[in-house]
Protein backbone atom coordinates (compact mmCIF):
# COMPACT_ATOMS: atom_id res chain seq x y z
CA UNK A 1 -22.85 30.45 -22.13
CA UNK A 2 -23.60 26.74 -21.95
CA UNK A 3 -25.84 24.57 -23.68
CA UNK A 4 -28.97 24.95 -21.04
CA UNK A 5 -28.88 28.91 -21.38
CA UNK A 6 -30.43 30.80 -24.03
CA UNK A 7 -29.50 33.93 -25.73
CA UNK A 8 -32.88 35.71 -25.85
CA UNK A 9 -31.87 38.92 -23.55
CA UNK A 10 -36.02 39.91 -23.71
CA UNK A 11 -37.26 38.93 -20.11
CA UNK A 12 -40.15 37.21 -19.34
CA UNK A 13 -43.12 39.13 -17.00
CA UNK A 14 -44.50 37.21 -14.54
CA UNK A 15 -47.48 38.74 -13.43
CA UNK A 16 -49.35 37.90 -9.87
CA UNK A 17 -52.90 38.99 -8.36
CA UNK A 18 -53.60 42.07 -5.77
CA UNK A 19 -56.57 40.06 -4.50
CA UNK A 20 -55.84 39.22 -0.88
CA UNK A 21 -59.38 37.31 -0.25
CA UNK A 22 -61.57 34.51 -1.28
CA UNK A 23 -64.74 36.44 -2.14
CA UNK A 24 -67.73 36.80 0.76
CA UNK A 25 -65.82 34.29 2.75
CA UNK A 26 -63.06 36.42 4.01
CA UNK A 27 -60.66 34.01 4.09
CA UNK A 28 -56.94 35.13 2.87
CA UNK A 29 -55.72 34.16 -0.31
CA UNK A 30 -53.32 35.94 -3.09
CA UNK A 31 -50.82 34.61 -5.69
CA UNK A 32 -49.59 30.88 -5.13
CA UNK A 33 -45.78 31.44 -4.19
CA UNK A 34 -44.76 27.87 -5.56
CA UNK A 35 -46.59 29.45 -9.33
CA UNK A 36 -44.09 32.29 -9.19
CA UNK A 37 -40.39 30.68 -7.89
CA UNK A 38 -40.98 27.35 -10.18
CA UNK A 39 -41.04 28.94 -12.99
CA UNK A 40 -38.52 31.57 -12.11
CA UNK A 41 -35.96 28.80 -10.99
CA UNK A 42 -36.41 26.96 -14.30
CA UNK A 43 -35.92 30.42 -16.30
CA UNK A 44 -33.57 31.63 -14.55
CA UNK A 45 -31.27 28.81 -14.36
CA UNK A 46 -31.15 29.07 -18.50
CA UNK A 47 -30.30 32.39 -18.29
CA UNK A 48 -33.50 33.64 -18.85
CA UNK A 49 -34.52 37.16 -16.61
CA UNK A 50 -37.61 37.09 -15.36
CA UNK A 51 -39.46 40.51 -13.82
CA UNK A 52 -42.48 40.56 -11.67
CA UNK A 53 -45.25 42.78 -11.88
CA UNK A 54 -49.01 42.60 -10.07
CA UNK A 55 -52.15 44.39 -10.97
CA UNK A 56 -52.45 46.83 -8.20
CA UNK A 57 -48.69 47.33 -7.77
CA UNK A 58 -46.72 47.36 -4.48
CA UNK A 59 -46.54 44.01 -2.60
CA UNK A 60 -48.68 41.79 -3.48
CA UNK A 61 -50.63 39.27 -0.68
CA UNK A 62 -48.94 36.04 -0.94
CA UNK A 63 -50.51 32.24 -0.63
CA UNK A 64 -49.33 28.61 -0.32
CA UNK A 65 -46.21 29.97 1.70
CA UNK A 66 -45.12 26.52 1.85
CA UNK A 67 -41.69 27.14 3.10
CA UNK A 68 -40.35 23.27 2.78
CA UNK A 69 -40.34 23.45 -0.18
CA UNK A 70 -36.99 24.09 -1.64
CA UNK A 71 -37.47 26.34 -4.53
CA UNK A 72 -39.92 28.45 -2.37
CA UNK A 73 -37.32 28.50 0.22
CA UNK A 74 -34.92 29.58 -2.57
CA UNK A 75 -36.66 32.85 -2.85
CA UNK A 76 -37.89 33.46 -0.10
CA UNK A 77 -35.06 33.65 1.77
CA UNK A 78 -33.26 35.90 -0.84
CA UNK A 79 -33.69 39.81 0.07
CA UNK A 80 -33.33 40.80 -3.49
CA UNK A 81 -36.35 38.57 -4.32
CA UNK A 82 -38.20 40.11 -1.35
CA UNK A 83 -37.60 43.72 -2.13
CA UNK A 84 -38.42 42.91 -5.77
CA UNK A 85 -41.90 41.14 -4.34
CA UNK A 86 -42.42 44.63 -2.35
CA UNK A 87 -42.06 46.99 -5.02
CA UNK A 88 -43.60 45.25 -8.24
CA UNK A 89 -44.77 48.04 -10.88
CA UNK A 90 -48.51 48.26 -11.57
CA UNK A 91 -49.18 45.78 -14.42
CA UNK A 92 -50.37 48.63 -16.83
CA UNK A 93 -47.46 50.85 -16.31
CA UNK A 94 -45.30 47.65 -17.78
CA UNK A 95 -44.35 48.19 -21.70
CA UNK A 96 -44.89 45.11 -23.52
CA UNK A 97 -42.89 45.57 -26.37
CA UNK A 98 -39.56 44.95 -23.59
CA UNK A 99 -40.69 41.31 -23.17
CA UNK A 100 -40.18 37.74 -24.23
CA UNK A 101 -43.11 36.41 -22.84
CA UNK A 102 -45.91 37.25 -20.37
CA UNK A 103 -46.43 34.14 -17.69
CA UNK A 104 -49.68 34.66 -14.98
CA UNK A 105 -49.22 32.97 -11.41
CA UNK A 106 -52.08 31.53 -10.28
CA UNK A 107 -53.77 32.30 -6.23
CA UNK A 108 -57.12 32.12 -5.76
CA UNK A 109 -56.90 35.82 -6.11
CA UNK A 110 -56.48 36.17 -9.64
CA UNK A 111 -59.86 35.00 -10.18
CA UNK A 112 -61.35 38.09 -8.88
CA UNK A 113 -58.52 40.51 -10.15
CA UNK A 114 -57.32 39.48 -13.52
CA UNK A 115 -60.22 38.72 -16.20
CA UNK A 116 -61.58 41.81 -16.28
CA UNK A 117 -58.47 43.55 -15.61
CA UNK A 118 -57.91 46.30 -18.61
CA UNK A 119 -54.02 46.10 -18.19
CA UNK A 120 -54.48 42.80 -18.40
CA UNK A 121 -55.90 42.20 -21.88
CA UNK A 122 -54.00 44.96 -23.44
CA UNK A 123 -50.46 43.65 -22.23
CA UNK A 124 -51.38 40.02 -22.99
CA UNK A 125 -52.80 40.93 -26.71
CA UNK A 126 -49.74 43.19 -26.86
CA UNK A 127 -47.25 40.53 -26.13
CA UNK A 128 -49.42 37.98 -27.99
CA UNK A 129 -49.66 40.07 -31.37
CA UNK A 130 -46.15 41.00 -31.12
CA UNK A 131 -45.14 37.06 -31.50
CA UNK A 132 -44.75 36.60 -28.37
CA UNK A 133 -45.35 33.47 -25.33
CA UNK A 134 -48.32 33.70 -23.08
CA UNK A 135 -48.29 31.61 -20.08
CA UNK A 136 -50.41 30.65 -16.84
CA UNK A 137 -50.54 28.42 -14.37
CA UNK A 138 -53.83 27.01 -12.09
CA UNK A 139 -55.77 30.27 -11.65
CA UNK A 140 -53.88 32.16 -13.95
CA UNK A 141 -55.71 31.21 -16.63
CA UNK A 142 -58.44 33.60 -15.19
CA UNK A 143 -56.68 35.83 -17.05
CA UNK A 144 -57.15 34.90 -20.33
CA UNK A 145 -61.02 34.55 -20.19
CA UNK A 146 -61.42 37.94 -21.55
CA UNK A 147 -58.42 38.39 -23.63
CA UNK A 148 -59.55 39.46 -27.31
CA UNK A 149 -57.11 40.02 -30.63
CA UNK A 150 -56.96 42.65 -32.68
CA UNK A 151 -59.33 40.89 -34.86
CA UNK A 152 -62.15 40.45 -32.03
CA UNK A 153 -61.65 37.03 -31.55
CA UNK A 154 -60.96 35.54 -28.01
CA UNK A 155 -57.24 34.61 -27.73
CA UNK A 156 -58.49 30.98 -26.01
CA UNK A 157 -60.88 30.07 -28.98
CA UNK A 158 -60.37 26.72 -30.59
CA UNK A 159 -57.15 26.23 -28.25
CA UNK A 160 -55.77 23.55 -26.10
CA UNK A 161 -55.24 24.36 -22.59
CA UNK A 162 -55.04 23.36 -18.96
CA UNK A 163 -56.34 25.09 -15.75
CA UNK A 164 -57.89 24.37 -12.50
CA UNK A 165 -60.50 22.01 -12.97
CA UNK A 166 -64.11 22.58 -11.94
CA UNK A 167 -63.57 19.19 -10.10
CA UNK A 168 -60.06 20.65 -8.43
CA UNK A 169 -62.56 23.34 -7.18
CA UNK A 170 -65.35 21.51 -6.03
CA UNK A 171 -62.17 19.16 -3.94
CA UNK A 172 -60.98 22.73 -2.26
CA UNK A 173 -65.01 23.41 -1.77
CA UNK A 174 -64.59 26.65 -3.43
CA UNK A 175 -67.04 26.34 -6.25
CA UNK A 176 -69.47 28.57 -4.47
CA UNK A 177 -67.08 31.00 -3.24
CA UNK A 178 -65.42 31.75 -6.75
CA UNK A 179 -67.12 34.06 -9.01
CA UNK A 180 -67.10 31.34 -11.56
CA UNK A 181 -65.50 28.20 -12.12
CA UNK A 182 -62.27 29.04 -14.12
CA UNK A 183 -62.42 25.00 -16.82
CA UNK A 184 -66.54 25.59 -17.69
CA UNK A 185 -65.86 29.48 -18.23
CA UNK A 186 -62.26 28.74 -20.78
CA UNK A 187 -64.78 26.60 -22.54
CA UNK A 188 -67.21 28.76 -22.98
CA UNK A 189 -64.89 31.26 -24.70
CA UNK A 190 -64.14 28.11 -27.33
CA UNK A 191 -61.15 26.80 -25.62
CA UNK A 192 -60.54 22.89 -25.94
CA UNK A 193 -59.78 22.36 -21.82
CA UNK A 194 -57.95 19.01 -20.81
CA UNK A 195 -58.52 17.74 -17.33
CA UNK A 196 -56.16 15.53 -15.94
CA UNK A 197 -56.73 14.24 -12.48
CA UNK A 198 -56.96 16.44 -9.52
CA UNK A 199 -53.81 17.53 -7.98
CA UNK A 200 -51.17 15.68 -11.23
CA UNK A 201 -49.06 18.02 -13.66
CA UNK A 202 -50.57 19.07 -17.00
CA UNK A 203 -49.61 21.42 -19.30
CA UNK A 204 -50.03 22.08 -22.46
CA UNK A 205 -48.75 23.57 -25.31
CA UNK A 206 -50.31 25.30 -28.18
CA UNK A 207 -48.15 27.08 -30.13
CA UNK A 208 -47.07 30.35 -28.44
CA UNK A 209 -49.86 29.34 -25.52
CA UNK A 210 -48.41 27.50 -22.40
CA UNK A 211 -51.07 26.45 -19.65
CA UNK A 212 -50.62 24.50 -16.58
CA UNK A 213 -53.74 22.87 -14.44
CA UNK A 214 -52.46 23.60 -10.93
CA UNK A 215 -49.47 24.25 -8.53
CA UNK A 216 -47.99 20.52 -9.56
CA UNK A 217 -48.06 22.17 -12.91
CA UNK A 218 -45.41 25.38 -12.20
CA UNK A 219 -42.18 23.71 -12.89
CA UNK A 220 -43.43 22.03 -16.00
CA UNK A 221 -45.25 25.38 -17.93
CA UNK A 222 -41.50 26.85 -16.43
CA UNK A 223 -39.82 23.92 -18.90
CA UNK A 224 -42.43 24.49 -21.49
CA UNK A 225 -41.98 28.08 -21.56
CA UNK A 226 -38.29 28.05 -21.34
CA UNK A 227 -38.27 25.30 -24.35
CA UNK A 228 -40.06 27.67 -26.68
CA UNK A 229 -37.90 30.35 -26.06
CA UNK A 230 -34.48 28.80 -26.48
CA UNK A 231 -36.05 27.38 -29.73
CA UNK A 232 -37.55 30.91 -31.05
CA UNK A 233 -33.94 32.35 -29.48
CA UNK A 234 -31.24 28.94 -31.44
C-alpha cells in the first residue's frame, strides 16, 4: 500500500437520481456524470471502493455526458463501469451499516427525486449516526433538505455548506422549472450556505459533512471526502 491509499476497506455509496426530466418542461435531465466519475477517480485512486446505487434502481438517466472530458471518458468507456451503471440496487435495499460514507451526485434530477425520498433520509441518518461521512455535490444537496436525526433535528441546521446557488439557477434559467431553489431552501432548514461565484469550486467541510456548489466542485468534495477518511482510517 503506498502513502496516497488508505486502509479503510468500508466503501463509500455514491448515490444518483432516477429523475430523467426537468419538471413541466420535458426537457431530459438525470445525474451529472462528471458528479459521479470525479469523485470515484479521486477515491478510487487511494484505494478507496466506491459502489453506486440510485433511488429507483436499474440504470439510471444520465446528464452532462461530456465525453472530453477525461475522467468521464475514463468511465465511460470501461464496461465494468457501464454494467455497474445498468444494474445499480434500489437505494433502500442498500444496508448502511457496510459503508464508509454516503456521497449524492448531483443532476437536475435529484431535485425532484431525493428530498423526500424515504430511503433517502433513513440511509443518510443511518450512515450519519453511525459516525459516518455524508457528501453531495451541486444538486445533491437536495438530498439533505429533509434529512432529520434521531433527535428530530435537521442534519443541515447550524452547518456550513455549499450547493447550487439560487443565482447558478437563475444563470441556467431554471428557477421556475425547479420545484424550489435548492441555497434559499438549505437555509431555511438552518444551514449556514456559502456562495461562491457561479460556475468556481467550493466545498466545504464541516466535520463529517462534505458539500460541493456545482460540477467544478466534484473533484474537490472527492479530495475532501477522501482526506477525512484516510484521517478517520491513519
Amino acid at each position: 500500500m503506498n502513502a496516497t491509499q488508505t486502509r479503510t476497506t468500508r466503501p463509500v455509496l455514491i448515490v444518483l437520481t432516477s429523475h430523467g426530466s426537468k419538471g413541466a418542461s420535458g426537457e431530459p435531465t438525470g445525474f451529472y456524470l462528471g458528479e459521479a466519475t470525479h469523485p470515484m477517480a479521486v477515491l478510487q485512486d487511494a484505494g478507496i471502493p466506491v459502489e453506486l446505487a440510485s433511488i429507483q434502481g436499474g440504470e439510471p438517466p444520465v446528464d452532462g455526458l461530456d465525453l472530453d472530458d477525461p475522467v468521464n471518458r475514463r468511465y465511460w468507456d470501461d464496461p465494468a463501469f457501464r454494467e455497474t451503471l445498468r444494474h445499480t440496487p434500489r437505494l433502500d435495499e442498500v444496508d448502511a451499516s457496510r459503508y464508509a460514507a454516503i456521497l449524492f451526485a448531483g443532476g437536475h434530477g435529484a431535485v425532484w427525486d431525493f428530498p423526500d425520498s424515504p430511503a433517502v433520509q433513513r440511509q443518510t441518518r443511518a450512515v450519519w449516526e453511525q459516525g459516518g461521512v455524508v457528501a453531495a455535490v451541486c444538486h445533491g444537496p437536495a438530498a439533505l433538505v429533509n434529512v432529520r436525526l434521531s433527535d428530530g433535528s435537521f442534519l443541515v441546521a447550524g452547518r456550513h455548506l455549499a450547493a447550487f446557488t439560487d443565482d447558478e439557477e437563475r444563470a441556467v434559467k431554471l428557477e421556475r422549472v425547479v420545484p424550489f431553489l435548492l441555497a434559499s431552501t438549505q437555509a431555511e432548514r438552518g444551514a449556514i450556505h456559502h456562495a461562491a461565484p457561479n460556475w468556481t469550486p467550493s466545498v466545504q467541510v464541516d466535520g463529517r459533512l462534505v458539500t460541493g456548489q456545482n460540477p467544478q466542485s466534484a473533484h474537490g468534495v472527492g479530495v475532501a471526502l477522501r482526506d477525512l477518511l484516510q484521517r478517520d482510517a491513519g
